[in-house]
Structure formats: structure tokens, C-alpha cells
PDB file of N, CA and C in Angstrom:
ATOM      1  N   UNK A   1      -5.440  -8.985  -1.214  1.00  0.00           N
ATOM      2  CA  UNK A   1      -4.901  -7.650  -1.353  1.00  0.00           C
ATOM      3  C   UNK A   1      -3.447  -7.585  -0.902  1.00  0.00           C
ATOM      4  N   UNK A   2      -2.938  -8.386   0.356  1.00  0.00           N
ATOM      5  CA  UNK A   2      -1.455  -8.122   0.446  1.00  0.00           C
ATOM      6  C   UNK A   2      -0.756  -8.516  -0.454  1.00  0.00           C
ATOM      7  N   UNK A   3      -1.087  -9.473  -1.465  1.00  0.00           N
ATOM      8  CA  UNK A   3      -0.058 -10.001  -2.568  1.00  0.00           C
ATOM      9  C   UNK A   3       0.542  -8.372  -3.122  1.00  0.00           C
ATOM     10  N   UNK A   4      -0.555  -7.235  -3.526  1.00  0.00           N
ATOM     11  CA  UNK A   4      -0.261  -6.399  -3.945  1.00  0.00           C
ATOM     12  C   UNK A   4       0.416  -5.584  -3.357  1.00  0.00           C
ATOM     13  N   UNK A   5       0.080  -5.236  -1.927  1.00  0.00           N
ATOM     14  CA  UNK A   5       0.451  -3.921  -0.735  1.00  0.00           C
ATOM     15  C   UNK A   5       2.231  -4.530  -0.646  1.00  0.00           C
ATOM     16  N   UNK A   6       2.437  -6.247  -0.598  1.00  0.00           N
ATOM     17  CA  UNK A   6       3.573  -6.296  -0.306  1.00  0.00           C
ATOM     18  C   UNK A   6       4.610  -6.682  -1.360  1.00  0.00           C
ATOM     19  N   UNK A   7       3.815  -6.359  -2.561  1.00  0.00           N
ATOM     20  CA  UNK A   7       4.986  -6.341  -3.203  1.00  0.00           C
ATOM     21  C   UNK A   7       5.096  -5.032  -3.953  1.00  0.00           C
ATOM     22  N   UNK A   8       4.652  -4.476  -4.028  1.00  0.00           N
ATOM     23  CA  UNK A   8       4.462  -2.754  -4.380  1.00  0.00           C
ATOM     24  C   UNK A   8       5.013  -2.206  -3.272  1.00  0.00           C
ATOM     25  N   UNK A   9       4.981  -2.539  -1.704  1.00  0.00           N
ATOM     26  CA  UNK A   9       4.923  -1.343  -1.064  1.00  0.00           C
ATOM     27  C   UNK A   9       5.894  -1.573   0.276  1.00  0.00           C
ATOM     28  N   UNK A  10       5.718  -3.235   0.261  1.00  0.00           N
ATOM     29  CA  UNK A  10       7.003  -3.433   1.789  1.00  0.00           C
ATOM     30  C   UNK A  10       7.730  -4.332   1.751  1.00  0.00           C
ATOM     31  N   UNK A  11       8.063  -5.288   0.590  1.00  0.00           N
ATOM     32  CA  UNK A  11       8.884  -6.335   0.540  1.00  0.00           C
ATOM     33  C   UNK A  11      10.018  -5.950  -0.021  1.00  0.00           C
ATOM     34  N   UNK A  12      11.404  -6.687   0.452  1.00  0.00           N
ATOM     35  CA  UNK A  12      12.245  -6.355   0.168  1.00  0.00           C
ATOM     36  C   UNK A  12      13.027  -4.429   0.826  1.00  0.00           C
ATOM     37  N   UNK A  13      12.979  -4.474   1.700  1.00  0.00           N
ATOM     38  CA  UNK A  13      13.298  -3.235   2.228  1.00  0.00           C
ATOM     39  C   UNK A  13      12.237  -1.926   1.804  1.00  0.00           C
ATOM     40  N   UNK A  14      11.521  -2.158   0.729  1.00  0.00           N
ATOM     41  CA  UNK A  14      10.868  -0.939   0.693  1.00  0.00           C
ATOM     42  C   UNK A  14      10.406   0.112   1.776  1.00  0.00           C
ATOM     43  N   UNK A  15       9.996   1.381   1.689  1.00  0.00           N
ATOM     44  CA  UNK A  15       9.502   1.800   2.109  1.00  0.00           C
ATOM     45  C   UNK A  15       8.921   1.666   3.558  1.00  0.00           C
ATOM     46  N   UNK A  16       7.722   1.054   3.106  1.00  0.00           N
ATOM     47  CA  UNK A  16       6.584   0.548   4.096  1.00  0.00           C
ATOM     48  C   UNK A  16       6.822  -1.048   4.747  1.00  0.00           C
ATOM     49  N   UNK A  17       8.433  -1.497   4.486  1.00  0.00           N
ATOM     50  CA  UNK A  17       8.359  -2.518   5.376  1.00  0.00           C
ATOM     51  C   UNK A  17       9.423  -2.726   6.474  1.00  0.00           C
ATOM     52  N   UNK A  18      10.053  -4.353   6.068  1.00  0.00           N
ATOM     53  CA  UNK A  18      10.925  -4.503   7.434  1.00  0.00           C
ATOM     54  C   UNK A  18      12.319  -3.209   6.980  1.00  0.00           C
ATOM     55  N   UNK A  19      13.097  -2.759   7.547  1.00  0.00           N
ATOM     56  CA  UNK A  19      13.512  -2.096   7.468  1.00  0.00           C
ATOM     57  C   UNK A  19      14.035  -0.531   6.672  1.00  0.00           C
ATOM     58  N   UNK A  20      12.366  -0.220   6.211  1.00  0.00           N
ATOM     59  CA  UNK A  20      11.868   0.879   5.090  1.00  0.00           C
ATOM     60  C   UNK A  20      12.083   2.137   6.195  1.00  0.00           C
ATOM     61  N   UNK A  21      12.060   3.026   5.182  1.00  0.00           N
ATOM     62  CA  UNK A  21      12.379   4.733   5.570  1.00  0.00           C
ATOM     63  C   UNK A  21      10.823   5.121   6.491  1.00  0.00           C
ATOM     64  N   UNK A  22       9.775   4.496   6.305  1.00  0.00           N
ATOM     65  CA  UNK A  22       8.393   4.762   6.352  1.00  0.00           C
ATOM     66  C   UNK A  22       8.340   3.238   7.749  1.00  0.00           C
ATOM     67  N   UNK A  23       9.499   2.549   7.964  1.00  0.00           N
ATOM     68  CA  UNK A  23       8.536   1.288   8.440  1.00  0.00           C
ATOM     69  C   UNK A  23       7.780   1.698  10.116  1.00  0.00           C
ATOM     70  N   UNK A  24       8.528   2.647  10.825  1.00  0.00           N
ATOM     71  CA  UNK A  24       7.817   3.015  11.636  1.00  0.00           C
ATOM     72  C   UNK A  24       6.786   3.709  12.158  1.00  0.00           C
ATOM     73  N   UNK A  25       6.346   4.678  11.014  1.00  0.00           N
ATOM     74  CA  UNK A  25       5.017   5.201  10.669  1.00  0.00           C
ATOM     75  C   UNK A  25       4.599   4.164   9.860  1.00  0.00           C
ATOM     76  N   UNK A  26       4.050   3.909   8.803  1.00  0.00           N
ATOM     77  CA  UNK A  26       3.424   2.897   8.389  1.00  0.00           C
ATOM     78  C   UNK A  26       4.087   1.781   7.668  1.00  0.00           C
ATOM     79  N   UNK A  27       3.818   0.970   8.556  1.00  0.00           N
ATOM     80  CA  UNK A  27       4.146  -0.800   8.088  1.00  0.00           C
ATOM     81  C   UNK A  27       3.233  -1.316   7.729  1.00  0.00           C
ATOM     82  N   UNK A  28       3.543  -1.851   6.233  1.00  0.00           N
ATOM     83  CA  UNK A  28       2.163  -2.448   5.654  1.00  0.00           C
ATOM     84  C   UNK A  28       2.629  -4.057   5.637  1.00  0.00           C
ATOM     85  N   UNK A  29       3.476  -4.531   6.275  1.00  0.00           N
ATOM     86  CA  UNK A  29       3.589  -5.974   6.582  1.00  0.00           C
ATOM     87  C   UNK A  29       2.670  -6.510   7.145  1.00  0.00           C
ATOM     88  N   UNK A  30       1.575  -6.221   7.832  1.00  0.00           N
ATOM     89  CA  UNK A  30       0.649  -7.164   7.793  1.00  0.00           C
ATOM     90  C   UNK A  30      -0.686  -6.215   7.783  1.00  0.00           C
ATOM     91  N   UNK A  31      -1.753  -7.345   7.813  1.00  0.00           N
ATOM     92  CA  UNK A  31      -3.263  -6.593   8.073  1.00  0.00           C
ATOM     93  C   UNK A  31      -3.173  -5.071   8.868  1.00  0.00           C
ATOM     94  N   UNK A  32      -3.104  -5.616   9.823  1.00  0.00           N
ATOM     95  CA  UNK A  32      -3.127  -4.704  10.917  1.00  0.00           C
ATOM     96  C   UNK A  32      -2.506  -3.626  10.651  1.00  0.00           C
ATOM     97  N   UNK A  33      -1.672  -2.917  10.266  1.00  0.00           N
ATOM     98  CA  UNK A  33      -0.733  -1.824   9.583  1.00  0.00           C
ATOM     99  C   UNK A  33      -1.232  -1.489   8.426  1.00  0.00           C
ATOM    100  N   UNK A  34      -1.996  -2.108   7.599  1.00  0.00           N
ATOM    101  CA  UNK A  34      -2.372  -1.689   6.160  1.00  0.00           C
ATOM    102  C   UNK A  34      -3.847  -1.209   7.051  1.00  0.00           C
ATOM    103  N   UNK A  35      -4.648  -1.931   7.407  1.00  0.00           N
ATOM    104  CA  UNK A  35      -6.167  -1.143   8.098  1.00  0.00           C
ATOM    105  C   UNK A  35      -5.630  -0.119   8.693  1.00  0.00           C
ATOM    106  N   UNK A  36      -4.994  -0.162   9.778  1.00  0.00           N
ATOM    107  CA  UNK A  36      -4.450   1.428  10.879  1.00  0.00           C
ATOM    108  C   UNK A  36      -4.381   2.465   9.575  1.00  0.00           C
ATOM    109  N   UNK A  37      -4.104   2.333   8.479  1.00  0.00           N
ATOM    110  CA  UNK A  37      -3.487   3.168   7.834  1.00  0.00           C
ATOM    111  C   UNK A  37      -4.213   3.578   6.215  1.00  0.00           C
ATOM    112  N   UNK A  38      -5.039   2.658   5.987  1.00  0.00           N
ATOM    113  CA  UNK A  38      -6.064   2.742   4.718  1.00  0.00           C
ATOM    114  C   UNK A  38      -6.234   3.824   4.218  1.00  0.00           C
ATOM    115  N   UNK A  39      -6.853   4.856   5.347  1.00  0.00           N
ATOM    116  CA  UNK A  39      -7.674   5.864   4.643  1.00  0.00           C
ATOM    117  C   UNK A  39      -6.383   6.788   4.048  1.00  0.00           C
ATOM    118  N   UNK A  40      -5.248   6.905   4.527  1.00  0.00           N
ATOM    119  CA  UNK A  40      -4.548   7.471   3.982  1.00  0.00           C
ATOM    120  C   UNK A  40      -3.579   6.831   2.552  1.00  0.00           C
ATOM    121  N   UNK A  41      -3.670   5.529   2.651  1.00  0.00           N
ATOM    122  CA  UNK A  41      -3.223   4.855   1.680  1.00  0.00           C
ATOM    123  C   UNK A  41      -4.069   5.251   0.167  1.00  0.00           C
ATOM    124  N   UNK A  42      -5.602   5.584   0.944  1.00  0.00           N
ATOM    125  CA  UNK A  42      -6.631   5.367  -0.373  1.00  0.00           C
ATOM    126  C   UNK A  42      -6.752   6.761  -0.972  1.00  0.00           C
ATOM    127  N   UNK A  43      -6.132   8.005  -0.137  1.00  0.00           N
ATOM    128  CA  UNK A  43      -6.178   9.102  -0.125  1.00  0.00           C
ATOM    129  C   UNK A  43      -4.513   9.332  -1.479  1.00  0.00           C
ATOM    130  N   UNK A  44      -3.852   8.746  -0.783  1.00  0.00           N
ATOM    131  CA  UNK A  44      -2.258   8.778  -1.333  1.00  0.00           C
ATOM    132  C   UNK A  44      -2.610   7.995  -2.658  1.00  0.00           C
ATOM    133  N   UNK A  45      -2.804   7.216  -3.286  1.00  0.00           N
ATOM    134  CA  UNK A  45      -2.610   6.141  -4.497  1.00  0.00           C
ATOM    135  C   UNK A  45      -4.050   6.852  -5.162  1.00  0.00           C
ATOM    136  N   UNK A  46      -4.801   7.448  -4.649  1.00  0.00           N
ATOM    137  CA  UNK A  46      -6.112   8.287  -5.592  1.00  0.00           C
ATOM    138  C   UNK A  46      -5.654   9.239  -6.417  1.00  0.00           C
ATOM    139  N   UNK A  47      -4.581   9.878  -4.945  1.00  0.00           N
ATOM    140  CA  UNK A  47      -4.710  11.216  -5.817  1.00  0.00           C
ATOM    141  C   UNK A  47      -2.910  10.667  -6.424  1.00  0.00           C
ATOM    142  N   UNK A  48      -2.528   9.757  -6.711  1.00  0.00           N
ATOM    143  CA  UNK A  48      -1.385   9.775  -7.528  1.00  0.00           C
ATOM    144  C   UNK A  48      -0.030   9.873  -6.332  1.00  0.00           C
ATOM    145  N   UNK A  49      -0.175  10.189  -5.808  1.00  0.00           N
ATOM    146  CA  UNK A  49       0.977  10.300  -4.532  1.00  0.00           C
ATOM    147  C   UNK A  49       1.598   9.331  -4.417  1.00  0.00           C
ATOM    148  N   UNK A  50       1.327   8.320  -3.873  1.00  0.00           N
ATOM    149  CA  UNK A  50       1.983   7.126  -4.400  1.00  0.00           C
ATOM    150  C   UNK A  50       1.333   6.151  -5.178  1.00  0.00           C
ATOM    151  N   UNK A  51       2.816   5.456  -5.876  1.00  0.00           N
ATOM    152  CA  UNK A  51       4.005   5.342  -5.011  1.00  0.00           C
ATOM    153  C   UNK A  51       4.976   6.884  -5.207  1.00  0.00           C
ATOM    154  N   UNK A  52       5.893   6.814  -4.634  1.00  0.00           N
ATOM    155  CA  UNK A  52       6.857   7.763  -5.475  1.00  0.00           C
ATOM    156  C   UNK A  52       7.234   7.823  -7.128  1.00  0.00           C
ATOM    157  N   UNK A  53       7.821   8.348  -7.245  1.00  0.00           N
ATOM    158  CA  UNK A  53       8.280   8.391  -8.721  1.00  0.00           C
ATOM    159  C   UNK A  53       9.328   7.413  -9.063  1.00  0.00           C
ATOM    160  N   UNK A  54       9.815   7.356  -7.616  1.00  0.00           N
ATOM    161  CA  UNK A  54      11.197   6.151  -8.240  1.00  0.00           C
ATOM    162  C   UNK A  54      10.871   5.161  -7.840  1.00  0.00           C
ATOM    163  N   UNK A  55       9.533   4.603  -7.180  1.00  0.00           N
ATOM    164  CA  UNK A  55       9.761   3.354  -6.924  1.00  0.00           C
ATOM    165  C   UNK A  55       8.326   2.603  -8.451  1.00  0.00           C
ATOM    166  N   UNK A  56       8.523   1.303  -8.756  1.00  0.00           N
ATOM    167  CA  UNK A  56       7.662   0.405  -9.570  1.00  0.00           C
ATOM    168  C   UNK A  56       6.113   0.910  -9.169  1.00  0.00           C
ATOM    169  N   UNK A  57       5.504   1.656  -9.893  1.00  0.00           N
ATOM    170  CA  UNK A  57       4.131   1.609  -9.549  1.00  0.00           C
ATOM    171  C   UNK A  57       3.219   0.353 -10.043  1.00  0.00           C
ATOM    172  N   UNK A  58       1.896   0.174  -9.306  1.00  0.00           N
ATOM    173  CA  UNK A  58       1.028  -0.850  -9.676  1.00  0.00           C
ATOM    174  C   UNK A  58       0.895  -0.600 -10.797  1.00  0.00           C
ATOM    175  N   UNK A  59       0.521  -2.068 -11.613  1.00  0.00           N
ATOM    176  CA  UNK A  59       0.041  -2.313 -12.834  1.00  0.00           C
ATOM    177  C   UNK A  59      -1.217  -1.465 -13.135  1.00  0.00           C
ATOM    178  N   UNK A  60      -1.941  -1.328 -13.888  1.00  0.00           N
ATOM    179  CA  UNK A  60      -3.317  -0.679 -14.069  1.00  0.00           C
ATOM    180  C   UNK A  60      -4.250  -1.505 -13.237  1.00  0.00           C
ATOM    181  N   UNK A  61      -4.323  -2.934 -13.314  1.00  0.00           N
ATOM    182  CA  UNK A  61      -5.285  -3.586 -13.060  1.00  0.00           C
ATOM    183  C   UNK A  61      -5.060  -3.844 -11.655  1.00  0.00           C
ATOM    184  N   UNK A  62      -3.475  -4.068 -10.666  1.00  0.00           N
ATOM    185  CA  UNK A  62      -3.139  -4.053  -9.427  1.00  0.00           C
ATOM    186  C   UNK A  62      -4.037  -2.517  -8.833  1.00  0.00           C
ATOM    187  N   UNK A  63      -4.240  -1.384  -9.630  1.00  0.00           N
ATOM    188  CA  UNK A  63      -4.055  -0.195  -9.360  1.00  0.00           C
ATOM    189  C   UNK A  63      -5.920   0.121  -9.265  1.00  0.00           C
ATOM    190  N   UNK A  64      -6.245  -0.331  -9.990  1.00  0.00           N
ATOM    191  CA  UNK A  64      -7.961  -0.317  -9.936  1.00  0.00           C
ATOM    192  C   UNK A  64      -8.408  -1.097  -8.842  1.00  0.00           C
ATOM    193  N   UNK A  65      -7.639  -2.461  -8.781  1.00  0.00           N
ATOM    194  CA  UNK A  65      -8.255  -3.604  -7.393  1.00  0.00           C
ATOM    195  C   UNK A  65      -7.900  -3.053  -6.195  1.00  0.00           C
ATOM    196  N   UNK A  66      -6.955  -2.084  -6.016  1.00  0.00           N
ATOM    197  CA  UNK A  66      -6.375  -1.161  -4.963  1.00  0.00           C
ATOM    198  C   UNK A  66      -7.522  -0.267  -4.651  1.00  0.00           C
ATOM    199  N   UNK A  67      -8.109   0.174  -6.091  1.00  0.00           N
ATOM    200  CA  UNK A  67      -8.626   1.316  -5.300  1.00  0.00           C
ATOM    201  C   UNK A  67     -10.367   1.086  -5.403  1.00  0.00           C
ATOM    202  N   UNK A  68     -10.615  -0.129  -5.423  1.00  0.00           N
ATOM    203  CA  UNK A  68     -11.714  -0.919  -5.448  1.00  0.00           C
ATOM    204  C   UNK A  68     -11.839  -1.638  -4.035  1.00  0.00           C
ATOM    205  N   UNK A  69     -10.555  -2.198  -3.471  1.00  0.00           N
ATOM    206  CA  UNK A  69     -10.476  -2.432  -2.386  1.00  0.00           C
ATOM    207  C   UNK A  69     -11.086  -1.586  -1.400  1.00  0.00           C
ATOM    208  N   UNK A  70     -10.089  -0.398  -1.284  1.00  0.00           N
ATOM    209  CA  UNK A  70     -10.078   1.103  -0.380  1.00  0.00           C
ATOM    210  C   UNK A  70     -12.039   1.367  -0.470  1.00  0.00           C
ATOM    211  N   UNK A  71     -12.399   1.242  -1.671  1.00  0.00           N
ATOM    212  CA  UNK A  71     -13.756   1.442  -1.407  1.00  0.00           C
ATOM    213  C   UNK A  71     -14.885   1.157  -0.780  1.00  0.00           C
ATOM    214  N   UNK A  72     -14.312  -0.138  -0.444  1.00  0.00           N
ATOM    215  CA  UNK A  72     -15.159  -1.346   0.006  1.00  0.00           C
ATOM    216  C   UNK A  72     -14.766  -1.532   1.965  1.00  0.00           C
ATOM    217  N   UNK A  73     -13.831  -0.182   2.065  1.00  0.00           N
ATOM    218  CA  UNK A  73     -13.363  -0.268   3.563  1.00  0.00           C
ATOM    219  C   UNK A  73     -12.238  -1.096   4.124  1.00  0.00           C
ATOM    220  N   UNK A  74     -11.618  -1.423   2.805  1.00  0.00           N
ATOM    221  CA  UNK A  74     -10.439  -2.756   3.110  1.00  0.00           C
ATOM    222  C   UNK A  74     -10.642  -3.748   4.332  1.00  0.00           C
ATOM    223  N   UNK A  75     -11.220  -4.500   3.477  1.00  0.00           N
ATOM    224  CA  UNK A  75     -11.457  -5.837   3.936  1.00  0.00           C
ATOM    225  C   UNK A  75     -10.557  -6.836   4.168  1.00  0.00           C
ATOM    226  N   UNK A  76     -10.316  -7.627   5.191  1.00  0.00           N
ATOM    227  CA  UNK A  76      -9.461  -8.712   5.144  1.00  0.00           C
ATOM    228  C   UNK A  76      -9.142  -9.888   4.177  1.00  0.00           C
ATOM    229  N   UNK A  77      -8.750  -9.556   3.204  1.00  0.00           N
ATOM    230  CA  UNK A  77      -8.890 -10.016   1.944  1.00  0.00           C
ATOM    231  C   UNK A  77      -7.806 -10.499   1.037  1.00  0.00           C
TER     232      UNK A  77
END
């Protein structure tokens, strides 16, 4: 699952990483920051919230394993 979280969501300055607008509320650079933070991740990418509008959203199929993940309680995976 991080192949996806970090390249959708914190690599390269984004958002949710090393030096993102979001990195001190949620850092999804590693496990630990993506679990602390799931239920709202699964809440945000359900209902369309994210990503933003300007940033690359997941593929369809990145976007289903996302929210197939979230279902399953995000697993270390």
C-alpha cells in the first residue's frame, strides 16, 4: 500500500510528506502516520475529498485497492 500513499500523497514535497503543507498533522511517510490517520484518510478519498483538485489523483485501480485496503483496517501491507 505505501507504493501508492507515497506516491499520490507524500513524495516529493507533497502534501502529506517531508516538507508538505499537511506534514505536521498528517505524515504519511511511513506506517505509523498512515495507521494514526486511516480512518480519516478512508473517510477523505470515499467521499472524494481527496486528493485535492490540483494535485494527480489515483488511478481507478490505485483508487479501489485504496479503498479495499481502508476496509480491511489497513494492514501493514
Amino acid at each position: 500500500m505505501q507504493p501508492i500513499i507515497s506516491a499520490r500523497c507524500a513524495l516529493g514535497g507533497q502534501c502529506h510528506g517531508a516538507g508538505g503543507a499537511e506534514e505536521a498533522s498528517y505524515n504519511f511517510t511511513s506506517y505509523a502516520g498512515v495507521k494514526k490517520n486511516f480512518l480519516t484518510m478512508q473517510t477523505e478519498v470515499a467521499s472524494c475529498q481527496m486528493p485535492p483538485s490540483d494535485a494527480v489523483a489515483p488511478t481507478d485501480a490505485e483508487w479501489l485497492t485504496l479503498l479495499q485496503w481502508f476496509q480491511c483496517d489497513a494492514p501493514d501491507n
